[in-house]
N, C-alpha and C. Protein backbone atom coordinates (compact mmCIF):
# COMPACT_ATOMS: atom_id res chain seq x y z
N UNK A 1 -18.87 -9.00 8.47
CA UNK A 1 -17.52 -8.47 8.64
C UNK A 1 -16.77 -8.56 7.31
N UNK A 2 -16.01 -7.71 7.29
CA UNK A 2 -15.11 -7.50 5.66
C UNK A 2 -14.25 -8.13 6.22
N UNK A 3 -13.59 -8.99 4.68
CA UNK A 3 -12.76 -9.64 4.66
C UNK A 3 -11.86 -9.40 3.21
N UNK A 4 -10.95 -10.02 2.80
CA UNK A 4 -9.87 -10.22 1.66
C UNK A 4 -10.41 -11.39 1.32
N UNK A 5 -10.86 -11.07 -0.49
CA UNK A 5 -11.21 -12.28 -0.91
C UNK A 5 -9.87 -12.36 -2.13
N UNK A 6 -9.08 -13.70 -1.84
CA UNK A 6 -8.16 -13.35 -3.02
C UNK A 6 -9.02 -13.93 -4.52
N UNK A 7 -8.50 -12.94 -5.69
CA UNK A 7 -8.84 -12.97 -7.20
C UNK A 7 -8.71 -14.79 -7.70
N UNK A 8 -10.00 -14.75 -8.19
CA UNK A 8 -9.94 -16.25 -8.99
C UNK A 8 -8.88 -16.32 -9.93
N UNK A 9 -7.72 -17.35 -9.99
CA UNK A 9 -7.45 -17.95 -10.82
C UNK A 9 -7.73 -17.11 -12.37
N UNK A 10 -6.96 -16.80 -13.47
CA UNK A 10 -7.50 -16.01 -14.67
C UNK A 10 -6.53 -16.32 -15.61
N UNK A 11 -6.70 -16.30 -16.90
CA UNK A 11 -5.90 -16.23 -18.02
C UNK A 11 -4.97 -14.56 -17.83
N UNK A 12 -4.02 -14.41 -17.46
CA UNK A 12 -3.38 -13.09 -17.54
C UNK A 12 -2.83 -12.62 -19.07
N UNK A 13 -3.21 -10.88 -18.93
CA UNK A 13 -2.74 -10.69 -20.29
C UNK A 13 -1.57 -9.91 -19.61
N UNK A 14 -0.62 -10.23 -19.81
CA UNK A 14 0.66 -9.32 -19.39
C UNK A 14 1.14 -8.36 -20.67
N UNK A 15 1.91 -7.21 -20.04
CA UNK A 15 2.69 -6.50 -21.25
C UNK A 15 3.64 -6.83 -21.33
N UNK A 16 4.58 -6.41 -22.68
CA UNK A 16 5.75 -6.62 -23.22
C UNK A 16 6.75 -6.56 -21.98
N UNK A 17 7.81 -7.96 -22.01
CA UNK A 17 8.68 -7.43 -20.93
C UNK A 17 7.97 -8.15 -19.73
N UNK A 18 7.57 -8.62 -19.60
CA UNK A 18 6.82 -9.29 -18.13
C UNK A 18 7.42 -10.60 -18.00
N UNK A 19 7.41 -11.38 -19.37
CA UNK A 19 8.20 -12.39 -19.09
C UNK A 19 9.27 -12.75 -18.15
N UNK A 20 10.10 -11.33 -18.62
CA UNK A 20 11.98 -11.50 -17.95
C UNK A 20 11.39 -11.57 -16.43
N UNK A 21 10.22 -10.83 -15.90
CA UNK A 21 10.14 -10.26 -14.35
C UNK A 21 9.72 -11.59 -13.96
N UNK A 22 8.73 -11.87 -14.60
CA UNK A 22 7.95 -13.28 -13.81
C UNK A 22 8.76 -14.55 -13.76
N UNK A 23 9.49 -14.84 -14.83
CA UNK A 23 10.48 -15.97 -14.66
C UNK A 23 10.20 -16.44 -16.73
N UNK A 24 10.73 -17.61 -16.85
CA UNK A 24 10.89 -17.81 -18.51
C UNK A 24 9.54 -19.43 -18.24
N UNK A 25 9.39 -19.90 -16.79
CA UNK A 25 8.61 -21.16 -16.84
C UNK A 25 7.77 -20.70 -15.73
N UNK A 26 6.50 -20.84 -16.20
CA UNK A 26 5.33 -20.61 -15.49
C UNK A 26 5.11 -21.41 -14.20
N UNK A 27 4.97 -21.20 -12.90
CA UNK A 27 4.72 -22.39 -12.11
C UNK A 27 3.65 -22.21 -11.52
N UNK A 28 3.15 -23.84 -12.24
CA UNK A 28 1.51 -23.73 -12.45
C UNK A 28 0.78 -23.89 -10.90
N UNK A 29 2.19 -24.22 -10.18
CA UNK A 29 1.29 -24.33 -8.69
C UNK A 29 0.95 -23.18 -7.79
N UNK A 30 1.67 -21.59 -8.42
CA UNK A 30 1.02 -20.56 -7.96
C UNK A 30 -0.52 -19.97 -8.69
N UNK A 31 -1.21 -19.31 -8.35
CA UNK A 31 -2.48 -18.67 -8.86
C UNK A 31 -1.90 -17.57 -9.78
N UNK A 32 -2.84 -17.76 -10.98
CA UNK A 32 -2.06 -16.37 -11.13
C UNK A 32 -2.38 -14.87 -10.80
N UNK A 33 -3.41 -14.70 -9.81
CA UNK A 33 -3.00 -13.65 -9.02
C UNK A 33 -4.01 -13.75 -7.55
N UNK A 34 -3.06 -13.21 -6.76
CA UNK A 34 -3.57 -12.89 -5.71
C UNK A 34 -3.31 -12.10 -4.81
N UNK A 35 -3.79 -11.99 -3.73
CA UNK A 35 -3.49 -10.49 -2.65
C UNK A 35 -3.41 -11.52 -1.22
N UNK A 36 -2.63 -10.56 -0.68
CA UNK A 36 -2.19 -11.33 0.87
C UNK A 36 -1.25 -10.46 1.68
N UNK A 37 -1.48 -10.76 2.58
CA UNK A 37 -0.34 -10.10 3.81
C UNK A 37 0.97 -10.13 3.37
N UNK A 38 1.68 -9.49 3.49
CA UNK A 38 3.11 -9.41 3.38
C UNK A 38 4.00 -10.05 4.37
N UNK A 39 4.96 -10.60 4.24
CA UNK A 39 5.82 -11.17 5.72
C UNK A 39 7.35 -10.69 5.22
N UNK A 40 8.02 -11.11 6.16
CA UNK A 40 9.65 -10.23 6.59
C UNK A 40 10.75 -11.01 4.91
N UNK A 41 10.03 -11.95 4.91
CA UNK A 41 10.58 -12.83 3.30
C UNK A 41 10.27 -11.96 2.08
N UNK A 42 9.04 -10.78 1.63
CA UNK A 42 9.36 -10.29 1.19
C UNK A 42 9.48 -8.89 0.98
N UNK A 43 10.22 -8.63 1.71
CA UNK A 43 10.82 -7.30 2.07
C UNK A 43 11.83 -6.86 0.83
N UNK A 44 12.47 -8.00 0.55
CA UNK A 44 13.92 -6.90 -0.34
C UNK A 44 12.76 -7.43 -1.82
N UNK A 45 12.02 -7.71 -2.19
CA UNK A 45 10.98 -7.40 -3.27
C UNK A 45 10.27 -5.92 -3.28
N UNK A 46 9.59 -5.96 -2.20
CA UNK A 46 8.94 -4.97 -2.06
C UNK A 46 10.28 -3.68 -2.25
N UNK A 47 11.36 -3.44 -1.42
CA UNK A 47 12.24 -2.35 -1.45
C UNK A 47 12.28 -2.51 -3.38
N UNK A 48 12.73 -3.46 -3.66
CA UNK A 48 13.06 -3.14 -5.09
C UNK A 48 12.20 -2.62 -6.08
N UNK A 49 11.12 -2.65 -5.84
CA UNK A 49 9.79 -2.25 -6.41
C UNK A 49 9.58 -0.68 -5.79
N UNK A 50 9.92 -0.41 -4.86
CA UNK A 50 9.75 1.06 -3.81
C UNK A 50 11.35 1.74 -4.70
N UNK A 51 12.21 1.16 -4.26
CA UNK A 51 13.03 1.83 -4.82
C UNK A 51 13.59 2.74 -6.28
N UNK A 52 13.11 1.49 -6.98
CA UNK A 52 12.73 1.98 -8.29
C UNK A 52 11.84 2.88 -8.32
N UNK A 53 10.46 2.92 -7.95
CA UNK A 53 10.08 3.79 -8.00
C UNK A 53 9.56 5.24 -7.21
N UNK A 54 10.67 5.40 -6.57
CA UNK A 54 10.60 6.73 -5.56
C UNK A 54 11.84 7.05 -5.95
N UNK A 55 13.24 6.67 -5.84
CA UNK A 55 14.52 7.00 -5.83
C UNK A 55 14.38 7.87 -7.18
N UNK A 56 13.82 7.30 -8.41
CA UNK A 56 14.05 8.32 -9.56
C UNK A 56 13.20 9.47 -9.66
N UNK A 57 12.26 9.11 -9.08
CA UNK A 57 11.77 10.36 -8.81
C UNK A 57 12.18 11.68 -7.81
N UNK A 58 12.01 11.28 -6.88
CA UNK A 58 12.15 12.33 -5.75
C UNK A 58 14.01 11.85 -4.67
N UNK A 59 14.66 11.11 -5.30
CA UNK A 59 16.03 10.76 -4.73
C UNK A 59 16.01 10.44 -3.43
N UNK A 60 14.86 9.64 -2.77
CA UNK A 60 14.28 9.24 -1.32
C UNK A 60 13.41 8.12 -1.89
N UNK A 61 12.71 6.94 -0.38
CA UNK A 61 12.41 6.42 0.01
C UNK A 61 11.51 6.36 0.67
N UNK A 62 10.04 6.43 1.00
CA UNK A 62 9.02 6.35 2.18
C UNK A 62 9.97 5.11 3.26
N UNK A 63 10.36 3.85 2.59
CA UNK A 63 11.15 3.35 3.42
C UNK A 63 12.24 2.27 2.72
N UNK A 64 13.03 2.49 4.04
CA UNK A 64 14.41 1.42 3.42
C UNK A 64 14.30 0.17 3.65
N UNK A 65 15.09 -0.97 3.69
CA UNK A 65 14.98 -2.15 3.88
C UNK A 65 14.83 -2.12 5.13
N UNK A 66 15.80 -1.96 5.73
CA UNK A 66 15.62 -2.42 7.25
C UNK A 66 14.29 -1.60 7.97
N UNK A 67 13.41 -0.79 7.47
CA UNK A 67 12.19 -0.19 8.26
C UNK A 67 11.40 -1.26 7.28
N UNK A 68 11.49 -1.61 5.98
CA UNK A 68 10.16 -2.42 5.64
C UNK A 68 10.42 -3.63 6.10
N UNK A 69 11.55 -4.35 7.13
CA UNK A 69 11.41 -5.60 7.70
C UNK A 69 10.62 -5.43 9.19
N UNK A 70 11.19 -4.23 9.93
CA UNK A 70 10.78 -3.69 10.65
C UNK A 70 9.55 -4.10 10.81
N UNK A 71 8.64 -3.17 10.10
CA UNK A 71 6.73 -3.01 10.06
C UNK A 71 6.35 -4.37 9.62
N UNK A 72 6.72 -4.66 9.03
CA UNK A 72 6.58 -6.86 8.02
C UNK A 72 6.74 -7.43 9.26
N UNK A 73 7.72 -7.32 10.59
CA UNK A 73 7.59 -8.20 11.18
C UNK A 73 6.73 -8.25 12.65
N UNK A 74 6.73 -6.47 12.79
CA UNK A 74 5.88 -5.96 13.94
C UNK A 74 4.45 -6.15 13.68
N UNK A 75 3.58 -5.69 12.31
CA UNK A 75 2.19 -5.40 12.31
C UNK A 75 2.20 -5.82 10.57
N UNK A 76 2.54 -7.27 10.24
CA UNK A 76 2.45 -7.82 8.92
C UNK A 76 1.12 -7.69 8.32
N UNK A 77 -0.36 -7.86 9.86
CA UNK A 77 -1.37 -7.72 9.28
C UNK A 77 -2.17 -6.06 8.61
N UNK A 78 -1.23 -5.51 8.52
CA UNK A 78 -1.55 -4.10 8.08
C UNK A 78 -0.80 -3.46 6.73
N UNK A 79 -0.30 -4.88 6.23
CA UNK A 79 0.35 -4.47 4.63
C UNK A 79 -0.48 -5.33 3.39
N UNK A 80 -0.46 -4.98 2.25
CA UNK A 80 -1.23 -6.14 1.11
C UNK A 80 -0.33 -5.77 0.55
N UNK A 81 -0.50 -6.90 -0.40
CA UNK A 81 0.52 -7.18 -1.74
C UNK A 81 -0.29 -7.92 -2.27
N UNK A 82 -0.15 -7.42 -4.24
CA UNK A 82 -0.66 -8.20 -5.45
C UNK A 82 0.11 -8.98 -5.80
N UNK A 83 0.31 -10.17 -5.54
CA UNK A 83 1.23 -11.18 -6.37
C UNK A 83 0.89 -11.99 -7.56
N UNK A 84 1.39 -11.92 -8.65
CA UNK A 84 1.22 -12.75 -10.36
C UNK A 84 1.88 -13.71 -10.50
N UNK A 85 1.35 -14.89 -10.46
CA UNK A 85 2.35 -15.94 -10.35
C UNK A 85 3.34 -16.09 -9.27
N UNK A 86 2.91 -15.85 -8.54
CA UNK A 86 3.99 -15.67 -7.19
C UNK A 86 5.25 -14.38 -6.85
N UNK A 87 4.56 -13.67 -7.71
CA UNK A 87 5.90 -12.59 -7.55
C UNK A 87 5.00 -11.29 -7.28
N UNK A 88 5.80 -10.24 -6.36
CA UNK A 88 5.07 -9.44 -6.18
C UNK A 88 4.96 -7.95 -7.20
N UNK A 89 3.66 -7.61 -7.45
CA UNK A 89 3.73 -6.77 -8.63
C UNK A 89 3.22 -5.51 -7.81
N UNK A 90 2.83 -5.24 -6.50
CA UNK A 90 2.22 -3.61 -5.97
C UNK A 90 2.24 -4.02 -4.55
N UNK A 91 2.08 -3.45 -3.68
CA UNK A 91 1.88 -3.62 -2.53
C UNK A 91 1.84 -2.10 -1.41
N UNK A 92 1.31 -1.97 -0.42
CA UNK A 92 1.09 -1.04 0.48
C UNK A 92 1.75 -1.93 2.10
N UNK A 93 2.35 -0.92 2.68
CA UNK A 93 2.66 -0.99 3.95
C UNK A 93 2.00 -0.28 4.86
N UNK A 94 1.55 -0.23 6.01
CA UNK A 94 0.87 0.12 7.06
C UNK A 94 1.56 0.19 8.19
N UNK A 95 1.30 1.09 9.19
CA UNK A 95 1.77 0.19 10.48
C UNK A 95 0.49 1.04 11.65
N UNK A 96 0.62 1.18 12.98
CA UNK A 96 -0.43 2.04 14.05
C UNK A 96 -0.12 2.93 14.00
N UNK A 97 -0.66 3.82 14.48
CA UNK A 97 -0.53 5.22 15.05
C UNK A 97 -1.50 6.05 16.07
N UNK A 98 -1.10 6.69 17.01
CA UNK A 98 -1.96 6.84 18.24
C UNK A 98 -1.93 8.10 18.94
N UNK A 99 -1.99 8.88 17.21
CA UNK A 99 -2.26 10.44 17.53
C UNK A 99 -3.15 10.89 16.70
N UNK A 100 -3.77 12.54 16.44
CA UNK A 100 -4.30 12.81 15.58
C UNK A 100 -3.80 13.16 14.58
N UNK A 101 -2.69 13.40 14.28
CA UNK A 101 -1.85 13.82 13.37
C UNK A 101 -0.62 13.34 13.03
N UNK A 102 0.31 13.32 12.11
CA UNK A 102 1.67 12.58 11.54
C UNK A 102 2.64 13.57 12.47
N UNK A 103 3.66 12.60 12.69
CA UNK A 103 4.60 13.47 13.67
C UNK A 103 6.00 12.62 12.75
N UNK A 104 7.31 13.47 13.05
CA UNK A 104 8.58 12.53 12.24
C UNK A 104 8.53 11.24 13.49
N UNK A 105 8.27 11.03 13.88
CA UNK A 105 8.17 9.79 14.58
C UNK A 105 7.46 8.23 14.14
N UNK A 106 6.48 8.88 13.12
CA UNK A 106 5.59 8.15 12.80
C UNK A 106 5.98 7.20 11.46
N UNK A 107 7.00 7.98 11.09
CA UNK A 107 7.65 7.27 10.06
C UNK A 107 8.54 6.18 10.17
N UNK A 108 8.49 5.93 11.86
CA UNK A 108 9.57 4.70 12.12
C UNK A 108 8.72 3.82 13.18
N UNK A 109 7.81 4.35 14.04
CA UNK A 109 7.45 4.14 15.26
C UNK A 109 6.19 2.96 14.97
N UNK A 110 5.29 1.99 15.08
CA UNK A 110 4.55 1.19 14.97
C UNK A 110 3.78 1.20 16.81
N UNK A 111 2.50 1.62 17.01
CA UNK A 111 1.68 1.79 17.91
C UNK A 111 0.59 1.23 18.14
N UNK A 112 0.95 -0.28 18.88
CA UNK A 112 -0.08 -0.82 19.06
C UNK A 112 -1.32 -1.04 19.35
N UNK A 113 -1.48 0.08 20.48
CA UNK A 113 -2.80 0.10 20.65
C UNK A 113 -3.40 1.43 19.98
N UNK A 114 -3.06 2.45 18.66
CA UNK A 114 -3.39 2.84 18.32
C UNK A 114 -4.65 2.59 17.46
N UNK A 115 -5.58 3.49 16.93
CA UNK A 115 -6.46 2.72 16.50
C UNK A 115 -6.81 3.59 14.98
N UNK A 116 -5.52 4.22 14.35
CA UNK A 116 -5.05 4.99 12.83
C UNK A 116 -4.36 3.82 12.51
N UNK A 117 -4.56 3.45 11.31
CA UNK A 117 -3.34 3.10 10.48
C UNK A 117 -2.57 4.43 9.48
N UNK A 118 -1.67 3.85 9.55
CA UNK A 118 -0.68 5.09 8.70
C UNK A 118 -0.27 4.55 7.96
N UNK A 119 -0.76 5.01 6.50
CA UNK A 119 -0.24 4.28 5.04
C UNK A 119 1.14 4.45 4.80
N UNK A 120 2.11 4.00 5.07
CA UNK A 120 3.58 4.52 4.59
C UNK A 120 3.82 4.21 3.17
N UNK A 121 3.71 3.71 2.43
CA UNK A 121 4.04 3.15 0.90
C UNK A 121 2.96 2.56 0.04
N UNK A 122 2.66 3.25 -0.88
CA UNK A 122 1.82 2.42 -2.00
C UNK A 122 2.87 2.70 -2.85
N UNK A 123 3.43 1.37 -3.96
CA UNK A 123 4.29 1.33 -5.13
C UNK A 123 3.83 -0.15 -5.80
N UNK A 124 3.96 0.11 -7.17
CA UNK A 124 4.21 -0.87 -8.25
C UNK A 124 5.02 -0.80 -8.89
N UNK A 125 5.23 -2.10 -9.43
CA UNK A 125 6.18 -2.60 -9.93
C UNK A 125 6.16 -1.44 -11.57
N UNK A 126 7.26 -1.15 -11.91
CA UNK A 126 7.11 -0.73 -12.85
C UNK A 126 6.48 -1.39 -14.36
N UNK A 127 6.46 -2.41 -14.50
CA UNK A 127 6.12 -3.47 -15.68
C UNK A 127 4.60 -2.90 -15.89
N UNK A 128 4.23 -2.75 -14.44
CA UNK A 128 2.44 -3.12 -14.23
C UNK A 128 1.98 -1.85 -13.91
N UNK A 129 2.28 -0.93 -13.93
CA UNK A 129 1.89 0.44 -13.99
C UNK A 129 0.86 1.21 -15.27
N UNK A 130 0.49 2.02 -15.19
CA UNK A 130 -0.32 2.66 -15.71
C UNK A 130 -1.87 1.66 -16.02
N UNK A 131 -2.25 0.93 -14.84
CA UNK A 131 -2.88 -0.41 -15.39
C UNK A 131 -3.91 -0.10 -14.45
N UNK A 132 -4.12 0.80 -13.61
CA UNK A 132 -5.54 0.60 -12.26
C UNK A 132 -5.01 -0.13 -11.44
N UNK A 133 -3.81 -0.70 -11.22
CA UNK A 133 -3.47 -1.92 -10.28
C UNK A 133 -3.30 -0.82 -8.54
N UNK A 134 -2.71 -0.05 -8.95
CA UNK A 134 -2.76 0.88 -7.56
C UNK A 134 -3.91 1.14 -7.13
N UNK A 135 -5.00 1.61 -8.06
CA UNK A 135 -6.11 2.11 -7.08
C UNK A 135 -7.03 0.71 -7.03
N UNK A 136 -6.86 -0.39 -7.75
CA UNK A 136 -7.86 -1.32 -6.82
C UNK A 136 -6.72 -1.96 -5.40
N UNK A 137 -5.48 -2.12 -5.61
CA UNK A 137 -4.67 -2.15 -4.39
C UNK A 137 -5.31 -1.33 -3.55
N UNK A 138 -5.23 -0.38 -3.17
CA UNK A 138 -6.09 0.45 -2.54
C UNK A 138 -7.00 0.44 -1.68
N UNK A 139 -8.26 0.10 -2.75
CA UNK A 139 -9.33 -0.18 -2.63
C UNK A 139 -9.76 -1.23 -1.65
N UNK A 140 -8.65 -2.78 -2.53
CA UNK A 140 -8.68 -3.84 -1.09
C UNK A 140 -8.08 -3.48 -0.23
N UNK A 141 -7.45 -2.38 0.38
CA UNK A 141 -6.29 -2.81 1.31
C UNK A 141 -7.17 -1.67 2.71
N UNK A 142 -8.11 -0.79 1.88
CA UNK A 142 -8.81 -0.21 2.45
C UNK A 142 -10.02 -1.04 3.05
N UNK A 143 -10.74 -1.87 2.57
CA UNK A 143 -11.40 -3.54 3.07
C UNK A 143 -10.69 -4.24 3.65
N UNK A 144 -9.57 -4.23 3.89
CA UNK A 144 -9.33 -4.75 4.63
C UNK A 144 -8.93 -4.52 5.69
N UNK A 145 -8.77 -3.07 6.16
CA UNK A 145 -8.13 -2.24 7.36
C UNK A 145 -9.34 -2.34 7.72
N UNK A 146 -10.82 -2.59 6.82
CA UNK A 146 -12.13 -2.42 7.94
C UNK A 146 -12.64 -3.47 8.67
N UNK A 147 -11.81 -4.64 7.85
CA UNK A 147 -12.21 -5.84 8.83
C UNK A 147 -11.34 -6.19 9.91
N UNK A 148 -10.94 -5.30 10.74
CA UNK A 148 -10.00 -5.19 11.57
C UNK A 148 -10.67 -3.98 13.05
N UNK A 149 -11.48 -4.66 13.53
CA UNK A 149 -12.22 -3.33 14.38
C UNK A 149 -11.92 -2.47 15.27
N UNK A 150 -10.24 -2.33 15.76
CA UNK A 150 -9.69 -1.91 16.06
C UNK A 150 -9.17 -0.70 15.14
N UNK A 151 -9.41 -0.59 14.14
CA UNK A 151 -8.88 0.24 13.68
C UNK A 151 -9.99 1.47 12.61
N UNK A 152 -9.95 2.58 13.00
CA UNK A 152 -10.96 3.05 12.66
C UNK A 152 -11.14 4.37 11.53
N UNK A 153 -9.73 4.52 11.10
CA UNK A 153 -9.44 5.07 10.31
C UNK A 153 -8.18 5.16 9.64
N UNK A 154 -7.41 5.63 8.68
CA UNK A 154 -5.97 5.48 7.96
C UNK A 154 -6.10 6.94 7.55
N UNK A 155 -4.58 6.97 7.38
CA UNK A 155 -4.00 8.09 7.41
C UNK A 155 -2.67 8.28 6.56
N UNK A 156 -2.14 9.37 5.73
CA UNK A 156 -1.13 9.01 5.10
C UNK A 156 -0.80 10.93 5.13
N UNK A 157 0.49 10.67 4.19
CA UNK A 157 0.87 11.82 3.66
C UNK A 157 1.60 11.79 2.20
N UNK A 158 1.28 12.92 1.56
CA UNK A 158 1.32 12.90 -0.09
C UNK A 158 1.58 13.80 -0.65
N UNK A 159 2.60 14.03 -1.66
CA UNK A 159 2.47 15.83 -2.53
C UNK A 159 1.05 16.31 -2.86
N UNK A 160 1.52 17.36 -3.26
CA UNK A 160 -0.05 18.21 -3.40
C UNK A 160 -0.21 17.09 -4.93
N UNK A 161 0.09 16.73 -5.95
CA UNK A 161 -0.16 16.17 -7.39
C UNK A 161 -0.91 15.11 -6.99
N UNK A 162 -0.74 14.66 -5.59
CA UNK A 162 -1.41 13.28 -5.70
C UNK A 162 -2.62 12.90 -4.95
N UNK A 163 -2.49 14.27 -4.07
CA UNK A 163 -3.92 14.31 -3.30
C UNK A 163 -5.72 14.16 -4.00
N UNK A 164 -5.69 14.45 -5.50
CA UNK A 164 -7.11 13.96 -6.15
C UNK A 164 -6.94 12.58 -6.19
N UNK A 165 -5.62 11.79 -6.26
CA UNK A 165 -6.20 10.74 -6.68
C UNK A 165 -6.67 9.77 -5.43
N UNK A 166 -5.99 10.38 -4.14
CA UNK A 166 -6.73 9.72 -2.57
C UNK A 166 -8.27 9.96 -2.10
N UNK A 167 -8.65 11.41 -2.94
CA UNK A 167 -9.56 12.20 -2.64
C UNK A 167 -10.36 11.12 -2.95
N UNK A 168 -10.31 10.41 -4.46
CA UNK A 168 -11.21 9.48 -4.71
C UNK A 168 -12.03 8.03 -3.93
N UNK A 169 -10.40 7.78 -3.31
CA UNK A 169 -10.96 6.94 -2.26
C UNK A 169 -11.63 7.16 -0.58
N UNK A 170 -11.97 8.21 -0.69
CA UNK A 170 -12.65 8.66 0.88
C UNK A 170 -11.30 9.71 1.34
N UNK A 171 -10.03 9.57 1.16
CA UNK A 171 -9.64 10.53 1.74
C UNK A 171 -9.88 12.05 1.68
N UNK A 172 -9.67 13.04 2.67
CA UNK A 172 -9.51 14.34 2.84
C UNK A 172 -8.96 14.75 3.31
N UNK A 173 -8.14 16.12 2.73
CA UNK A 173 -7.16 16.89 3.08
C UNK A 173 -7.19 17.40 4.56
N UNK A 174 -6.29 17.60 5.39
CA UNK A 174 -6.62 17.78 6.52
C UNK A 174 -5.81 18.95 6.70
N UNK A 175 -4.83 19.42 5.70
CA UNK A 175 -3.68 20.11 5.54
C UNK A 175 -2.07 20.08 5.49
N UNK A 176 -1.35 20.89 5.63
CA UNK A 176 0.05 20.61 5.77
C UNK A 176 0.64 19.74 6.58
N UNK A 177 1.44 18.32 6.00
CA UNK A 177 1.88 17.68 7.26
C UNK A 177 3.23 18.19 7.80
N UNK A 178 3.26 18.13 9.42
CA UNK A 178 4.36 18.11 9.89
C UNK A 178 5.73 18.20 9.56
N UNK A 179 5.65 16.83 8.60
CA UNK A 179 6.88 15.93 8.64
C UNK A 179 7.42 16.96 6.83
N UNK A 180 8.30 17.00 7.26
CA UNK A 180 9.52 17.07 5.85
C UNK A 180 10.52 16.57 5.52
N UNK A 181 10.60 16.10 4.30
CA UNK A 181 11.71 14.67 4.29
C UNK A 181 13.10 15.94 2.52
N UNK A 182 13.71 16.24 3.91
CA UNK A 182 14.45 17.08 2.69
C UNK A 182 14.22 18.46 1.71
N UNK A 183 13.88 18.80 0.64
CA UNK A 183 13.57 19.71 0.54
C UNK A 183 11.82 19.67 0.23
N UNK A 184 11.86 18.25 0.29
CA UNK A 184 10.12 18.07 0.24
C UNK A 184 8.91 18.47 1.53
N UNK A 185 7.51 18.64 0.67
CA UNK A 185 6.67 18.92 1.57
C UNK A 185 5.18 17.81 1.24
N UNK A 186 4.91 17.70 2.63
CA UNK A 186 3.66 16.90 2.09
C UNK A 186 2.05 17.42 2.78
N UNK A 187 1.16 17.05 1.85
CA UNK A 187 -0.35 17.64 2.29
C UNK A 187 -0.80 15.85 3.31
N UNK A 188 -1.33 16.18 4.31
CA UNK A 188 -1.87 14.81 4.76
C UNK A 188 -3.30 15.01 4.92
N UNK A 189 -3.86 13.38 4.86
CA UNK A 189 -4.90 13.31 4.63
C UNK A 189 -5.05 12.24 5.06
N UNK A 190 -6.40 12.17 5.87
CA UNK A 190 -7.48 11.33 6.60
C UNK A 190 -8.71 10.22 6.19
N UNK A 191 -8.92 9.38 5.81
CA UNK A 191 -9.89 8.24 5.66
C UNK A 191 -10.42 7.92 6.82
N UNK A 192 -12.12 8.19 6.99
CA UNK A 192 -12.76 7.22 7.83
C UNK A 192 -12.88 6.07 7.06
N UNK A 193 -12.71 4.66 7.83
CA UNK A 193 -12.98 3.40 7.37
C UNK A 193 -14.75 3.14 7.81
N UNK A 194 -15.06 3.42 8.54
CA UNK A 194 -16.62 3.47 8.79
C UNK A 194 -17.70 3.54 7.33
N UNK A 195 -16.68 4.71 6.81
CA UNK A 195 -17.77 4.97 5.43
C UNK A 195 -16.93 4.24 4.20
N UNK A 196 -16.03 3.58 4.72
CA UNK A 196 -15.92 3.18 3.27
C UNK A 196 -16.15 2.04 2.49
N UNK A 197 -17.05 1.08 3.74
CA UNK A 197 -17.81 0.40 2.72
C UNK A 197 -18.72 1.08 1.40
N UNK A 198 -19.93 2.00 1.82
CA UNK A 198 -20.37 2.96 0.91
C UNK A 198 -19.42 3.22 -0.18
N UNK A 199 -18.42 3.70 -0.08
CA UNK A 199 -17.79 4.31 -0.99
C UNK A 199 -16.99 2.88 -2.23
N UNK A 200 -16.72 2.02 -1.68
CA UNK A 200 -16.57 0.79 -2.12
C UNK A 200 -17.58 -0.09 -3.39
N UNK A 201 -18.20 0.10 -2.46
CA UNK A 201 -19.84 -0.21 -3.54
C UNK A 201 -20.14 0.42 -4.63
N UNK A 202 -19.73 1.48 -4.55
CA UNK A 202 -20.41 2.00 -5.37
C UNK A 202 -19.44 3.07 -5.98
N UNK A 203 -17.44 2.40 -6.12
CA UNK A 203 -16.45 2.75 -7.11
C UNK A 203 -16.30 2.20 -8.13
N UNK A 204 -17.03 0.81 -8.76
CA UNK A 204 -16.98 0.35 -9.54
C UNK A 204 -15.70 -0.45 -9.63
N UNK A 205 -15.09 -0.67 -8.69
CA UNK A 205 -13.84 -1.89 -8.55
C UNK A 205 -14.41 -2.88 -8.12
């Protein structure tokens, strides 16, 4: 059975500017990095990390505070977060879903006995960007939706710019989603978790 193995302990090379984020005194009793479930404590991290980076872009949100306490406190086991020294630097939210397709419902609704997860948010921190940190986020968070046997596939929605880079991880286009958030449109796309051990093995993460 797949599991989350968190990252050994490492000498970190941080970039310029990381200091101010992480703190000015190292505390040696966190690791310096690891991955873990998310809980309702850090929610206004995660928004600030989402916010920053969706608001300047597209002047929206996949979600606000009060929906990422929401999903953190309904289905916590369906989010990861990279934390550096104890602070969070990327993270993905999840919650159920128990249709074949994204409906505007799905963007608030959490379905327990569904057996989709629905990716609502992948974001990093801006500091730690342009670094691979998203797509091995990813990668684990996709290992870890498989060690969960209830759940048998994930599901998201994305502009057309960003659909190669899901393509890479097992997803496929399934077509136009539903949902429109303003003057935006999104392509959605499907992951079997079945195959993605295979595909895991043999991404070189």
């Amino acid at each position: 059975m797949l599991s989350i193995h968190p990252l050994k302990p490492e000498a970190l090379h941080l970039p310029p500017g990381t200091s101010e984020f992480l703190g000015c005194q190292r505390r040696h009793t966190l690791p310096a990095s690891e991955f873990r479930c998310l809980t309702p404590e850090d929610a206004i991290s995660a928004f600030e990390i989402e916010r920053e980076a969706f608001i300047s872009v597209s002047g929206t949100c996949p979600l606000y505070l009060d929906e990422i306490r929401h999903f953190l406190t309904l289905c916590p086991e369906l989010s990861l977060g990279w934390f550096e020294e104890g602070c969070l630097v990327a993270f993905i939210i999840g919650s159920l879903w128990d249709k074949e397709r994204l409906t505007q419902e799905s963007l608030t609704l959490h379905r327990p006995g569904g057996r989709t997860a629905h990716l609502h948010v992948l974001a990093v921190h801006r500091t730690f960007r342009q670094q691979g940190k998203g797509s091995v986020l990813l990668w684990r968070y996709l290992h870890h939706l498989g060690s969960q046997p209830a759940v048998h596939r994930a599901v998201l929605m994305c502009e057309d710019t960003l659909v190669p880079f899901y393509e890479k991880f097992g997803f496929q286009a399934v077509g136009p989603c539903a949902i429109t958030v303003g003057s935006l449109t999104f392509t959605e796309l499907q992951c079997s978790l079945r195959c993605h051990a295979f595909l895991r093995r043999n991404s070189g993460c």
